[in-house]
Protein backbone atom coordinates (compact mmCIF):
# COMPACT_ATOMS: atom_id res chain seq x y z
CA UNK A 1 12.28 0.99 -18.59
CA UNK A 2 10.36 1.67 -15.29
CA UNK A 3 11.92 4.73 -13.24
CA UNK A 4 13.50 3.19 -10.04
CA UNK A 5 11.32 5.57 -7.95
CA UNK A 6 7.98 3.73 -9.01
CA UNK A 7 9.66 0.24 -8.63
CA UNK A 8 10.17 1.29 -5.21
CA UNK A 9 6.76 2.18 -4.39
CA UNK A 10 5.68 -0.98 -5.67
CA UNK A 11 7.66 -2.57 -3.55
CA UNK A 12 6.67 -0.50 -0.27
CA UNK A 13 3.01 -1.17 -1.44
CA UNK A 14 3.41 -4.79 -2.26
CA UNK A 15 5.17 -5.43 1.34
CA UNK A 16 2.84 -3.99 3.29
CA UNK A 17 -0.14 -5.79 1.63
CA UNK A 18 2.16 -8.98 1.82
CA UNK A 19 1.87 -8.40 5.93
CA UNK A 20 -1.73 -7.58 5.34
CA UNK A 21 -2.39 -10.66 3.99
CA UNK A 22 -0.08 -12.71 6.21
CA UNK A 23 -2.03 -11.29 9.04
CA UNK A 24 1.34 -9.78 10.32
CA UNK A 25 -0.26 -6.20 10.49
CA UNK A 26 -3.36 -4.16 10.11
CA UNK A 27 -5.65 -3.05 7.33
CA UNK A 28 -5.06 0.41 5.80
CA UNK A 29 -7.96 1.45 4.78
CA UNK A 30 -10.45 -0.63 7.71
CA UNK A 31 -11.55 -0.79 10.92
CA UNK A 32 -11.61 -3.70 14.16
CA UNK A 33 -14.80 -5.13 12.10
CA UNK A 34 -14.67 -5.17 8.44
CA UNK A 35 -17.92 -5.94 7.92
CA UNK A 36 -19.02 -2.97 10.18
CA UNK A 37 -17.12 -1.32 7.79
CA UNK A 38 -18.58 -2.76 4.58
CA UNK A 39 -21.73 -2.50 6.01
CA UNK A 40 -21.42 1.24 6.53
CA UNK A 41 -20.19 2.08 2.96
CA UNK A 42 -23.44 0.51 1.54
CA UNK A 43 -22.65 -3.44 1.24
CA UNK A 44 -25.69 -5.47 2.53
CA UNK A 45 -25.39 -8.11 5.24
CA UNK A 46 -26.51 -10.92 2.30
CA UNK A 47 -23.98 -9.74 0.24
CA UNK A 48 -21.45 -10.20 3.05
CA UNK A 49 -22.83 -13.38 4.16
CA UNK A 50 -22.13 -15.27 0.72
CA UNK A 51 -18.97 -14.17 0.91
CA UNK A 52 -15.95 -17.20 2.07
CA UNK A 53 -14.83 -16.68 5.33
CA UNK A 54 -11.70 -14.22 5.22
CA UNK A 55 -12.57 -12.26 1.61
CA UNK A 56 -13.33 -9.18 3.73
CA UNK A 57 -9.98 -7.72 4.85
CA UNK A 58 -11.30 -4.27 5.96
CA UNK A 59 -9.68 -2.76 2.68
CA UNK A 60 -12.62 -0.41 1.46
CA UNK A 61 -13.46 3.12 1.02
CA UNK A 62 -16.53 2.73 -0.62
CA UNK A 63 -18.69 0.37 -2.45
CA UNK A 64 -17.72 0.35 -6.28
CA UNK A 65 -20.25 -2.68 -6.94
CA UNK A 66 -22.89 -0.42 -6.07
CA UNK A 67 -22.85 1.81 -8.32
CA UNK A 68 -22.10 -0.36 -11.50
CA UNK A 69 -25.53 -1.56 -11.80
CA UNK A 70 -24.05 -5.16 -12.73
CA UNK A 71 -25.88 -6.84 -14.96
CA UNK A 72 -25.85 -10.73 -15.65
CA UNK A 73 -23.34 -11.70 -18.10
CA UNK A 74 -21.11 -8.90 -18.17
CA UNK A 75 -17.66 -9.59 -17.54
CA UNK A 76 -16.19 -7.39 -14.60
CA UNK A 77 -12.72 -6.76 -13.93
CA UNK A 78 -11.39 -5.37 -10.52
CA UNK A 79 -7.92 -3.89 -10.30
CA UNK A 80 -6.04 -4.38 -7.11
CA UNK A 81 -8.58 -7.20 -6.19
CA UNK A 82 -6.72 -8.48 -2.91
CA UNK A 83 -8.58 -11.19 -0.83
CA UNK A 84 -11.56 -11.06 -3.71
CA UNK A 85 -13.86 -9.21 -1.64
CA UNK A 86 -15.34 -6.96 -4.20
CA UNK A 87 -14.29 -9.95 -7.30
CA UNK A 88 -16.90 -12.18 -5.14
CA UNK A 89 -19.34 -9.91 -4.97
CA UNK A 90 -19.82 -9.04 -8.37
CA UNK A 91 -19.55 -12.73 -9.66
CA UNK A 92 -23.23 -13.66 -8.17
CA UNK A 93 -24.50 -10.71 -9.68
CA UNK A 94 -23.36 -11.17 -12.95
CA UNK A 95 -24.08 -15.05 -12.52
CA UNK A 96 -23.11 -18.17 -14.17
CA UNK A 97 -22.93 -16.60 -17.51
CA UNK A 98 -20.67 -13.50 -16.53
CA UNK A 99 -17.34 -13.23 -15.42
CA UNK A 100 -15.71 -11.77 -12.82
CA UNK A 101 -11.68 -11.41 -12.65
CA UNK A 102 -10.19 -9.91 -9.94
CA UNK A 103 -5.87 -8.63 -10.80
CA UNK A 104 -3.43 -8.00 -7.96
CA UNK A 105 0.32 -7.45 -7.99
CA UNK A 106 0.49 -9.41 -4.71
CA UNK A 107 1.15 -13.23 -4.17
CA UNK A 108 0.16 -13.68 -1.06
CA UNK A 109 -3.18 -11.43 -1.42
CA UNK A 110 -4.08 -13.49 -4.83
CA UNK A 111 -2.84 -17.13 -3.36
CA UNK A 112 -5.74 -15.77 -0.17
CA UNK A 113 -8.40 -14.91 -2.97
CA UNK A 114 -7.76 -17.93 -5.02
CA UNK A 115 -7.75 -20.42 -2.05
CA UNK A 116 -11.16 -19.02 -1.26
CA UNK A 117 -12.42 -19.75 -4.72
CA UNK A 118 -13.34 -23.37 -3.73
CA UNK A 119 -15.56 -21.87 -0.55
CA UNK A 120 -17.47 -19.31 -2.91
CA UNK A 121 -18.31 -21.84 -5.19
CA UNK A 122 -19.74 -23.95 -2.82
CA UNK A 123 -21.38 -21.24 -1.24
CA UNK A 124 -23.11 -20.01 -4.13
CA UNK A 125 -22.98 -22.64 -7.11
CA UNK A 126 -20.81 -20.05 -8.98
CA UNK A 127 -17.30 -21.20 -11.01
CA UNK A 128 -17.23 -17.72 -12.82
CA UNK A 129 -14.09 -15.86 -10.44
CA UNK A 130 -10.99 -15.82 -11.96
CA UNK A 131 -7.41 -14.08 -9.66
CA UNK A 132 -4.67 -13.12 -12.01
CA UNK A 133 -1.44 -11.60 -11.12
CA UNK A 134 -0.21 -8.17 -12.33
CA UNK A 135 0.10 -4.41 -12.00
CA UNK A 136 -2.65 -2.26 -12.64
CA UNK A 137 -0.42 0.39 -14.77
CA UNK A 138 -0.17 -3.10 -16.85
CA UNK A 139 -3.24 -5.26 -16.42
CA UNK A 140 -2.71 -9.09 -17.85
CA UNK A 141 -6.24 -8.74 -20.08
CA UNK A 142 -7.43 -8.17 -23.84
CA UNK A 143 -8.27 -4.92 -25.42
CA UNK A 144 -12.48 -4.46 -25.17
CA UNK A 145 -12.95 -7.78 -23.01
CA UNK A 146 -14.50 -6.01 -19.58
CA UNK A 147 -17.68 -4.33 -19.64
CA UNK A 148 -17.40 -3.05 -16.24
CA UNK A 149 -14.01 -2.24 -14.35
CA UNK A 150 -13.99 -1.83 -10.26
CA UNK A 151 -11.36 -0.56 -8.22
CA UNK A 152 -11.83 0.06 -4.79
CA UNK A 153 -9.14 2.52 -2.71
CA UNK A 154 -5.90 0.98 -4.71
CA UNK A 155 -5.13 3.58 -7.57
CA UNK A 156 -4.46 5.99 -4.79
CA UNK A 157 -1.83 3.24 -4.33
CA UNK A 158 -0.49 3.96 -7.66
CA UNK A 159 3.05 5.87 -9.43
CA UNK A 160 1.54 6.45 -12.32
CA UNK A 161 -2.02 7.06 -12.07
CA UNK A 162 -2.43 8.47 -16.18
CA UNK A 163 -1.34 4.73 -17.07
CA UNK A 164 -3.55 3.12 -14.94
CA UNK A 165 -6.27 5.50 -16.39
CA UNK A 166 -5.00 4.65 -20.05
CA UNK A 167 -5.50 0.88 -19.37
CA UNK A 168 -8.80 0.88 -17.76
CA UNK A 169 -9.16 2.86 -21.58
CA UNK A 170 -7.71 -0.12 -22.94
CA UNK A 171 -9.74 -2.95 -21.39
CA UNK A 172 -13.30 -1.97 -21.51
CA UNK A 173 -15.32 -2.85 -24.30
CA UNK A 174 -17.21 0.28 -26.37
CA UNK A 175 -19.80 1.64 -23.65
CA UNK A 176 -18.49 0.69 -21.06
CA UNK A 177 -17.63 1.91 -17.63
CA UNK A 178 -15.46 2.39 -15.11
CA UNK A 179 -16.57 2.45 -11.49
CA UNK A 180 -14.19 3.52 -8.62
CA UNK A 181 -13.77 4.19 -5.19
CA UNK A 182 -10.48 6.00 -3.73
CA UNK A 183 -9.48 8.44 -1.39
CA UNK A 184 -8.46 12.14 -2.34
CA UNK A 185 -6.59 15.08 -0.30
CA UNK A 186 -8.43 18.27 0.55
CA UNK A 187 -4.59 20.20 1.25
CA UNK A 188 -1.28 19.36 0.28
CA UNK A 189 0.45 16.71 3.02
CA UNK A 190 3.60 17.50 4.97
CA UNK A 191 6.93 16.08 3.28
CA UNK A 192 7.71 13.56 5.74
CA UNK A 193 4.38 12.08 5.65
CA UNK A 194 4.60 12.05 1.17
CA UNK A 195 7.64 10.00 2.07
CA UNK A 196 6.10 8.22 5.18
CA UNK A 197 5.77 4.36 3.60
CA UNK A 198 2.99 3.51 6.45
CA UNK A 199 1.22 6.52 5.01
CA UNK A 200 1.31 5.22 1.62
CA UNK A 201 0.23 1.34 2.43
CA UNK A 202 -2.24 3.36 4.47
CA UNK A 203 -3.99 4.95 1.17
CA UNK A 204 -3.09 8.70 2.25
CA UNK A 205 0.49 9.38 0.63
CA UNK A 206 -0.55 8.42 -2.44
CA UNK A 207 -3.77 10.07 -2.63
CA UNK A 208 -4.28 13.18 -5.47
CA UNK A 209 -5.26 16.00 -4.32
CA UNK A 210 -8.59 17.66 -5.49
CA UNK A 211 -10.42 20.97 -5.81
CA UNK A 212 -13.19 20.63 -2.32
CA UNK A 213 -16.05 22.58 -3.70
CA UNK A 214 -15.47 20.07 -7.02
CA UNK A 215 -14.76 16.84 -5.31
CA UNK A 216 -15.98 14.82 -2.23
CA UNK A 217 -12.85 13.49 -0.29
CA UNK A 218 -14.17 9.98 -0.83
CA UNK A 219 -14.11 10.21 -4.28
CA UNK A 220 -16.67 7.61 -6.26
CA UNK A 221 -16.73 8.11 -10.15
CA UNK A 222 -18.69 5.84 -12.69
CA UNK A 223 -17.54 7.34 -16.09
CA UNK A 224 -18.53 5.88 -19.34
CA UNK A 225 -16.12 5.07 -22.03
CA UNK A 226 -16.68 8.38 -23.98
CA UNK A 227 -15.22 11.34 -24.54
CA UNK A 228 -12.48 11.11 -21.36
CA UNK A 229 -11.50 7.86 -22.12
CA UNK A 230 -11.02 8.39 -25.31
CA UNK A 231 -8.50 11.22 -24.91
CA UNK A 232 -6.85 9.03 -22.40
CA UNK A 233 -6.46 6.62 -24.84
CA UNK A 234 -4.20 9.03 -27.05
């Protein structure tokens, strides 16, 4: 049975990207011009061009797809996929023989990313994006079906960051790899901003906090299913 405390911060998380999505307030992660930001953190202007109007919320802290050297016909999976911005991506660089399938515990973020899935295919020719609803501590796919899982500044976002770790295990296929993007704290926040719920939605309260001459405080990982993965599979 899930502790109450994590149901709750669910719940914070999945009402504040509700509003996100509803337009009723501001990214957490973005700026006045998302694809200032995007194009900052390494995405190029043709990869935001072929995107559907709206798929770029501002939600990034870094650029996940570049770094997973996507290759056509691999099936990619990104966890807390919101308006399908980096799901979009992905699918016309795997092309029409991949797969890309983008999860979010969300509604009204996957009912945005799946009513752009009609634009992207016109845009591109491409019918290979697929939304599904669900947590990432519990991700609706098969054992060994992704070759390649993205997540881009949501497992901060997270109660139970070892799960999420231990399904991203589960999912990938033998060899493959895991490619994220999050935030990480260089000191210990204050209490009232731990327990500040515009501070989590934000990506800071749930950020872990990291050793600075080890980490970067945008972190960006691409680990192979070896050795780590399979300890966190036991």
């Amino acid at each position: 049975m899930a502790d109450s405390s994590d149901e709750k911060i669910r719940e914070t998380v999945r009402k504040g990207y509700a509003d996100i999505a509803k337009g009723q307030s501001g990214c957490c992660c973005g700026s006045a011009s998302p694809d200032k930001l995007a194009e900052a953190i390494g995405y190029t202007r043709e990869e935001l061009e072929a995107l559907p109007d709206g798929a770029n919320m501002g939600l990034s802290c870094g650029n996940p797809t570049a770094i997973a050297d996507l290759k056509p016909g691999q099936v990619v999976l990104d966890l807390g996929s919101g308006g399908g911005f980096d799901v979009f991506i992905a699918a016309r660089k795997v092309g029409p023989t991949g797969r890309a399938i983008g999860v979010d515990m969300t509604p009204d973020m996957l009912s945005n990313a799946r009513a752009s899935t009609a634009a992207f295919t016109k845009k591109t020719g491409l019918s290979n994006v697929e939304f599904r609803l669900g947590e990432i501590e519990h991700l609706p796919v098969a054992d060994g079906s992704a070759d390649v899982v993205l997540s881009n500044c949501v497992i901060n976002l997270s109660p139970d960051k070892q799960q999420v770790w231990k399904e991203i295990a589960r999912v990938l296929k033998p060899g493959g790899k895991a490619c994220i993007s999050d935030l990480a704290l260089k000191k210990p926040l204050p209490k009232q901003v731990l327990e500040s719920a515009a501070a989590l939605v934000s990506c800071v309260a749930g950020a872990v906090l990291i050793d600075v001459p080890v980490m970067l405080m945008l972190v960006k990982i691409c680990l192979r299913t070896q050795g780590w993965f399979k300890s966190a599979k036991e």
